[in-house]
C-alpha atoms as a PDB file:
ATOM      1  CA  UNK A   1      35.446 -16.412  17.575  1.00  0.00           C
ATOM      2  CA  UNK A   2      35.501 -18.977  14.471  1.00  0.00           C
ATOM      3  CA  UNK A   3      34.780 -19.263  10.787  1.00  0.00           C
ATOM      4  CA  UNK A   4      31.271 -20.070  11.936  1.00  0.00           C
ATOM      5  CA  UNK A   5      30.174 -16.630  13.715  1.00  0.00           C
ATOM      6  CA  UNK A   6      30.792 -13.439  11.937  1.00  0.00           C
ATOM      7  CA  UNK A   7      34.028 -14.993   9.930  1.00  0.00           C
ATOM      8  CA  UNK A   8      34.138 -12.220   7.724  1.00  0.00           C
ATOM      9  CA  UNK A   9      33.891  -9.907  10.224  1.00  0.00           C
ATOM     10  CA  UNK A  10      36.901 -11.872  12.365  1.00  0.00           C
ATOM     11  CA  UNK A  11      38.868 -11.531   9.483  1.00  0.00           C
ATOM     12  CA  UNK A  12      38.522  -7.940   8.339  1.00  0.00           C
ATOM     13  CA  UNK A  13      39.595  -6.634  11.632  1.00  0.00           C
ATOM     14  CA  UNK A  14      41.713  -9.911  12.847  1.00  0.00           C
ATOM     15  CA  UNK A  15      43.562 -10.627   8.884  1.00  0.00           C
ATOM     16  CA  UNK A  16      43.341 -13.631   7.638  1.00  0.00           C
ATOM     17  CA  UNK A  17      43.827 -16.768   9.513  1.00  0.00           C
ATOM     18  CA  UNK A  18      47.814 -17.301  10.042  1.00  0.00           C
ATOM     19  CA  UNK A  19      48.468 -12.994   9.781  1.00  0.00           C
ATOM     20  CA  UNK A  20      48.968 -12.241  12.564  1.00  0.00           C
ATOM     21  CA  UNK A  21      49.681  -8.480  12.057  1.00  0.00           C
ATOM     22  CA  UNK A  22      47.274  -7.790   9.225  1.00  0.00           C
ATOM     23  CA  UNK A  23      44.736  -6.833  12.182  1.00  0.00           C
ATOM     24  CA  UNK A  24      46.624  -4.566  13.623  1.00  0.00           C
ATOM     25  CA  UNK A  25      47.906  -2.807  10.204  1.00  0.00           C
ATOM     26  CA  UNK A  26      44.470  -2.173   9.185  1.00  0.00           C
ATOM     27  CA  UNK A  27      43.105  -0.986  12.413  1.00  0.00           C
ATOM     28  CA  UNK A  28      46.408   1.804  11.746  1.00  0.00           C
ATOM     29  CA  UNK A  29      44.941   2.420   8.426  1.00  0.00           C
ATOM     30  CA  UNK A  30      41.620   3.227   9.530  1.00  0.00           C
ATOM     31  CA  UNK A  31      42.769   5.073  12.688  1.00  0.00           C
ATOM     32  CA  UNK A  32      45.168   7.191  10.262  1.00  0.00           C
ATOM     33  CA  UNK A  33      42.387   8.077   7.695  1.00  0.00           C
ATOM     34  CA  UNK A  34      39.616   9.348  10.767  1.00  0.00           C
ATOM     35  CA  UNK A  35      42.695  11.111  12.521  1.00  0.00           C
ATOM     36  CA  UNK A  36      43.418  13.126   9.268  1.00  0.00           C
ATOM     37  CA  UNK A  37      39.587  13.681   8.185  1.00  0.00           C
ATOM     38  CA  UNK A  38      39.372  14.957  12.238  1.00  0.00           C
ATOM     39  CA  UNK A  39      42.143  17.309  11.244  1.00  0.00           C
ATOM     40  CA  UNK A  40      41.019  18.181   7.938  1.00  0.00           C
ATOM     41  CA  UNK A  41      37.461  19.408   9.424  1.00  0.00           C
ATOM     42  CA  UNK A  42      39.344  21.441  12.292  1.00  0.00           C
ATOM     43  CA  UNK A  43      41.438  23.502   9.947  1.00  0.00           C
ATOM     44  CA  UNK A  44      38.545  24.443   7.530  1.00  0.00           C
ATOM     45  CA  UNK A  45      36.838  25.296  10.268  1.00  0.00           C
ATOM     46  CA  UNK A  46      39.892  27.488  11.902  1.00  0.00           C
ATOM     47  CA  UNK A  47      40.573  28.699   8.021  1.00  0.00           C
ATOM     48  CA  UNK A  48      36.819  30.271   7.803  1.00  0.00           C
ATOM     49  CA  UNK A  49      36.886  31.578  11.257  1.00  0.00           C
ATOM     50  CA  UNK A  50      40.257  33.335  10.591  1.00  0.00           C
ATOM     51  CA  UNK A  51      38.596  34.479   7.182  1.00  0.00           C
ATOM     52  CA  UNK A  52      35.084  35.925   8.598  1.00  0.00           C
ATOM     53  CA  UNK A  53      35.544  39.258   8.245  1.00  0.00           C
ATOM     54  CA  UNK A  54      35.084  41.744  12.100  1.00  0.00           C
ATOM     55  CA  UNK A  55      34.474  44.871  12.770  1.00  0.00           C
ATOM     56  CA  UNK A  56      36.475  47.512  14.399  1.00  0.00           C
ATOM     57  CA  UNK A  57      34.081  47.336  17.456  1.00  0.00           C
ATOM     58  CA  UNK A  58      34.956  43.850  17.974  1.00  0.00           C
ATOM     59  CA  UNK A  59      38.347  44.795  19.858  1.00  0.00           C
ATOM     60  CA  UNK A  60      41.006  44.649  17.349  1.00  0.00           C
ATOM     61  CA  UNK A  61      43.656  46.202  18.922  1.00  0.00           C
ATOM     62  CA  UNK A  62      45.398  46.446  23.010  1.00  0.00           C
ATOM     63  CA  UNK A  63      45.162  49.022  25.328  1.00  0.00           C
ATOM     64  CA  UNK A  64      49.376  48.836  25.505  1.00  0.00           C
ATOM     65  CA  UNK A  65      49.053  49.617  21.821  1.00  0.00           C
ATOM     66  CA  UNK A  66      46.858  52.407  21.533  1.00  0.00           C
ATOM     67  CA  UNK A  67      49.233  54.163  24.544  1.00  0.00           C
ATOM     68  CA  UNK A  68      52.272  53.568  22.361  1.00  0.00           C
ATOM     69  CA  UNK A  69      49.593  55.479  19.858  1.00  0.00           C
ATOM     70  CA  UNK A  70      49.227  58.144  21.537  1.00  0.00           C
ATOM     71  CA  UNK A  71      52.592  59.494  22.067  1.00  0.00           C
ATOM     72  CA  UNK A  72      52.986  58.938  17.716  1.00  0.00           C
ATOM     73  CA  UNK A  73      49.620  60.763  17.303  1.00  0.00           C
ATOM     74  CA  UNK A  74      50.735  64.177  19.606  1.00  0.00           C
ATOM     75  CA  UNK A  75      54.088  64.037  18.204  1.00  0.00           C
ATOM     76  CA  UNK A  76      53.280  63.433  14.438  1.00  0.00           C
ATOM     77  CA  UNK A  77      49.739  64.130  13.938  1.00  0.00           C
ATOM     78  CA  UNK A  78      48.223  66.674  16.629  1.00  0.00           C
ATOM     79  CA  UNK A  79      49.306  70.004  15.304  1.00  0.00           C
ATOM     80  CA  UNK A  80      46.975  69.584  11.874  1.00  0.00           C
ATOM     81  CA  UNK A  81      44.460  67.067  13.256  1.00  0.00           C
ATOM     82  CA  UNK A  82      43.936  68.417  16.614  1.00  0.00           C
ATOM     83  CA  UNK A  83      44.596  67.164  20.070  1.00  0.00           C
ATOM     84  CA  UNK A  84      41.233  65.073  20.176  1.00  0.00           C
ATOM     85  CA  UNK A  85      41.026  64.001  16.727  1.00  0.00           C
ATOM     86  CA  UNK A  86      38.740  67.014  16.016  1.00  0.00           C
ATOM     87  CA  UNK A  87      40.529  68.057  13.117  1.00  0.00           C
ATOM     88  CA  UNK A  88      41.588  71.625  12.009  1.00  0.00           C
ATOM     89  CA  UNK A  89      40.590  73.573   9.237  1.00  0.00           C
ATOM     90  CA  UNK A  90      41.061  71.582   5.938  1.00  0.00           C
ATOM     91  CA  UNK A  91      42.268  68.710   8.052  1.00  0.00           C
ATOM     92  CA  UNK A  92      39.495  65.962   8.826  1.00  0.00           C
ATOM     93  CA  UNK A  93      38.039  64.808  11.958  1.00  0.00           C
ATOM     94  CA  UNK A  94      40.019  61.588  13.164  1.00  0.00           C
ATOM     95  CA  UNK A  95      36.804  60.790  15.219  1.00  0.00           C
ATOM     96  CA  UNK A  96      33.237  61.207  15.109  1.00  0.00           C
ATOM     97  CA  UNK A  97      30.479  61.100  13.399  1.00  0.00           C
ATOM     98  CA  UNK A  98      31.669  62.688  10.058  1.00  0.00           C
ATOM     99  CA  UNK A  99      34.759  60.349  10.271  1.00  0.00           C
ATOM    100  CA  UNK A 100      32.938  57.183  10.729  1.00  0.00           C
ATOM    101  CA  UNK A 101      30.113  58.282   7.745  1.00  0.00           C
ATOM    102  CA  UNK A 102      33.592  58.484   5.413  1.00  0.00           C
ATOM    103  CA  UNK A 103      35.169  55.414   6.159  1.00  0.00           C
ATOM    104  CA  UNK A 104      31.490  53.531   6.393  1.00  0.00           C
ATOM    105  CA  UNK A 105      32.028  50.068   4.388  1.00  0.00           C
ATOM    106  CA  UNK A 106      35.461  50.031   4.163  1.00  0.00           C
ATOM    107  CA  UNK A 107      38.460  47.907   5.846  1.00  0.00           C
ATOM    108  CA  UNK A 108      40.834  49.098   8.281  1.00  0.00           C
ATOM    109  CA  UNK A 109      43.658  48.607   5.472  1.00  0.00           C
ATOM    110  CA  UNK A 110      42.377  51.188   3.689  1.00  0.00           C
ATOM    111  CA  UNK A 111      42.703  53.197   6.538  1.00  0.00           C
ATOM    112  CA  UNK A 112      46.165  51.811   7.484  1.00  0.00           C
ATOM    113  CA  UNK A 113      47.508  52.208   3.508  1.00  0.00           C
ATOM    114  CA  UNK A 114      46.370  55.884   3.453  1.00  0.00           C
ATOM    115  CA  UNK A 115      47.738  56.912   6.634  1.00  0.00           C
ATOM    116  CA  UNK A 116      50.768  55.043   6.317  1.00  0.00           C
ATOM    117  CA  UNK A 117      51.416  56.320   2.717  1.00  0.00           C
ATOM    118  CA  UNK A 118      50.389  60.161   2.660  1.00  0.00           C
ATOM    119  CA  UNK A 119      50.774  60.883   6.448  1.00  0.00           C
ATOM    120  CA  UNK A 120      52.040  63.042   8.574  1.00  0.00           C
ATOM    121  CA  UNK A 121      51.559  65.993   5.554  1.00  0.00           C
ATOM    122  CA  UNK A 122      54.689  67.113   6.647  1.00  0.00           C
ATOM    123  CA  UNK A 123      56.440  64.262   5.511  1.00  0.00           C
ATOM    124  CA  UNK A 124      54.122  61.782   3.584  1.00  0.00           C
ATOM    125  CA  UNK A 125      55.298  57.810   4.176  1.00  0.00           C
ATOM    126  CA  UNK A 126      57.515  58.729   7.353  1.00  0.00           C
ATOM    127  CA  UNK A 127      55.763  56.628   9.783  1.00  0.00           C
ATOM    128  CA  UNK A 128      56.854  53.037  10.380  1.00  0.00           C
ATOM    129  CA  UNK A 129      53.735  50.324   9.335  1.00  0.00           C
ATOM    130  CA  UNK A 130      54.170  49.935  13.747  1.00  0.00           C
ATOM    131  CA  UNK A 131      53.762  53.657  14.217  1.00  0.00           C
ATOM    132  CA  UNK A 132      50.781  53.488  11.821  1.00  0.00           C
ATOM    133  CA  UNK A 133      49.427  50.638  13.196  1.00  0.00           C
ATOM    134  CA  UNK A 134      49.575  52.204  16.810  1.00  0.00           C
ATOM    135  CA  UNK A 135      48.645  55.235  15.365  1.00  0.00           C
ATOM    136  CA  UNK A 136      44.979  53.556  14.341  1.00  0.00           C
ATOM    137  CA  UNK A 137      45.093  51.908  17.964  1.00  0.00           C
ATOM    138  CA  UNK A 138      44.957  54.967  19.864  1.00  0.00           C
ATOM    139  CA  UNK A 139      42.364  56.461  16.902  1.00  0.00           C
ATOM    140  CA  UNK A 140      39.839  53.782  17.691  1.00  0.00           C
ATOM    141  CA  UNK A 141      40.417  53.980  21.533  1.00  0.00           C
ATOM    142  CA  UNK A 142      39.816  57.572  21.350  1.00  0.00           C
ATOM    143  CA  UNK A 143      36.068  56.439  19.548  1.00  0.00           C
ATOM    144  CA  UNK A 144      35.347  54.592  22.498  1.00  0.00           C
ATOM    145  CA  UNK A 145      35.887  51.044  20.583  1.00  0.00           C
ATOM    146  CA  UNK A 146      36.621  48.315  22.775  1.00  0.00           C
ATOM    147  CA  UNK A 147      40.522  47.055  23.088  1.00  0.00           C
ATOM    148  CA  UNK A 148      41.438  43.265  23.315  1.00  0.00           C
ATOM    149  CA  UNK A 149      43.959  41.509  23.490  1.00  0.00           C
ATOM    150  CA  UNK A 150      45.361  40.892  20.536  1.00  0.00           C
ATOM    151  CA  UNK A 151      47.336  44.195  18.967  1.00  0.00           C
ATOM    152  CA  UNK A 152      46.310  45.996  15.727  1.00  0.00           C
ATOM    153  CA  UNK A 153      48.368  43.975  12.872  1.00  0.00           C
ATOM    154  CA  UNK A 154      51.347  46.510  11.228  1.00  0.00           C
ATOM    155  CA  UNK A 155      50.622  44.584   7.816  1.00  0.00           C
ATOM    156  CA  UNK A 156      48.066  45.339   5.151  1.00  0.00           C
ATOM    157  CA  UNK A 157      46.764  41.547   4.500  1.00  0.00           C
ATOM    158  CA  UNK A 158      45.183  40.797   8.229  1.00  0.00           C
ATOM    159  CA  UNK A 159      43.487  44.596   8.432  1.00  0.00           C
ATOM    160  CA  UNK A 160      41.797  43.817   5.105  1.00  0.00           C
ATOM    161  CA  UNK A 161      39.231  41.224   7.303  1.00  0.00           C
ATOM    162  CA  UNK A 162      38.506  44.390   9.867  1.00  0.00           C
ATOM    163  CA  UNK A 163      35.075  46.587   8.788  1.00  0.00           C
ATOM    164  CA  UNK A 164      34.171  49.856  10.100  1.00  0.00           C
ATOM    165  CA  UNK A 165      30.825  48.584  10.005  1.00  0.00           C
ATOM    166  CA  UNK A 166      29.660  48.290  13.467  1.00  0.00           C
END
C-alpha cells in the first residue's frame, strides 16, 4: 500500500516512511490504553457489586460455621436465651417474629457490635469477634435462612452491607 491509497492511514498505523518501529509502538499504545479502560470498567463494576448491600436471606454465612455456632451458643448463651432462641424472661427471643420486627432495617453489624460488646451478660465482651460471628451463623440457621458458602465475616466493615430486610 502507497502514498496514493489511504497514505495517511498507512502511516498512522505503519509510522512514517523509513520507521520502521513507529507502527508497532503505537499499535502498543493503543492496545495499552483499551487493556486498562477494559480493566478500569471490570473493577467498577466488581467495586459496586461488592458494595450492593444483601440481605441475611441471601446466604451469608456456611453450614460448617453455624455448627461451630452452636456449640458457642449452648455453652455461652443458652441458659438466659433459651435452648431454641426462645428467650427467657427479661431475655429476648434470638428468633422469631418479635426478633426479626426489632432488628427490621438494620445491618448485621449492628447485630454483631452488640452481641460482641455486651454479651454473654455474664461476662459482657468475652466472646472472640469468631465466636460472635459463629454465634450469628448458627442464629440465622436456626431462622431457617439459607447458608452458602462463604462464612459470616468476624469484622464489623463487611457485615455493615448485610440487611435484615428480607
Amino acid at each position: 500500500m502507497g502514498q496514493g491509497q489511504g497514505g495517511s492511514r498507512w502511516i498512522r498505523w505503519h509510522g512514517k516512511p523509513g520507521d520502521e518501529t513507529g507502527g508497532v509502538d503505537e499499535m502498543r499504545r493503543i492496545v495499552s490504553v483499551v487493556m486498562a479502560g477494559a480493566l478500569g470498567v471490570v473493577l467498577l463494576a466488581a467495586s459496586t457489586q461488592a458494595q450492593a448491600p444483601k440481605s441475611v436471606a441471601a446466604g451469608v454465612y456456611t453450614a460448617e460455621q453455624a455448627k461451630r455456632g452452636e456449640a458457642v451458643y449452648k455453652e455461652q448463651c443458652a441458659a438466659c436465651h433459651g435452648d431454641n432462641l426462645e428467650g427467657s424472661g427479661p431475655m429476648p427471643a434470638l428468633a422469631g417474629p418479635d426478633f426479626a420486627k426489632s432488628w427490621k432495617g438494620k445491618t448485621v453489624a449492628d447485630l454483631f457490635e452488640k452481641t460482641h460488646s455486651s454479651m454473654p451478660a455474664t461476662a459482657p465482651g468475652s466472646l472472640t469477634e469468631k465466636q460472635t460471628a459463629d454465634v450469628l451463623a448458627y442464629m440465622f440457621s436456626m431462622a431457617k435462612l439459607p447458608a452458602g458458602s462463604t462464612e459470616l465475616a468476624a469484622a464489623v466493615e463487611p457485615l455493615k452491607q448485610i440487611t435484615f430486610d428480607q
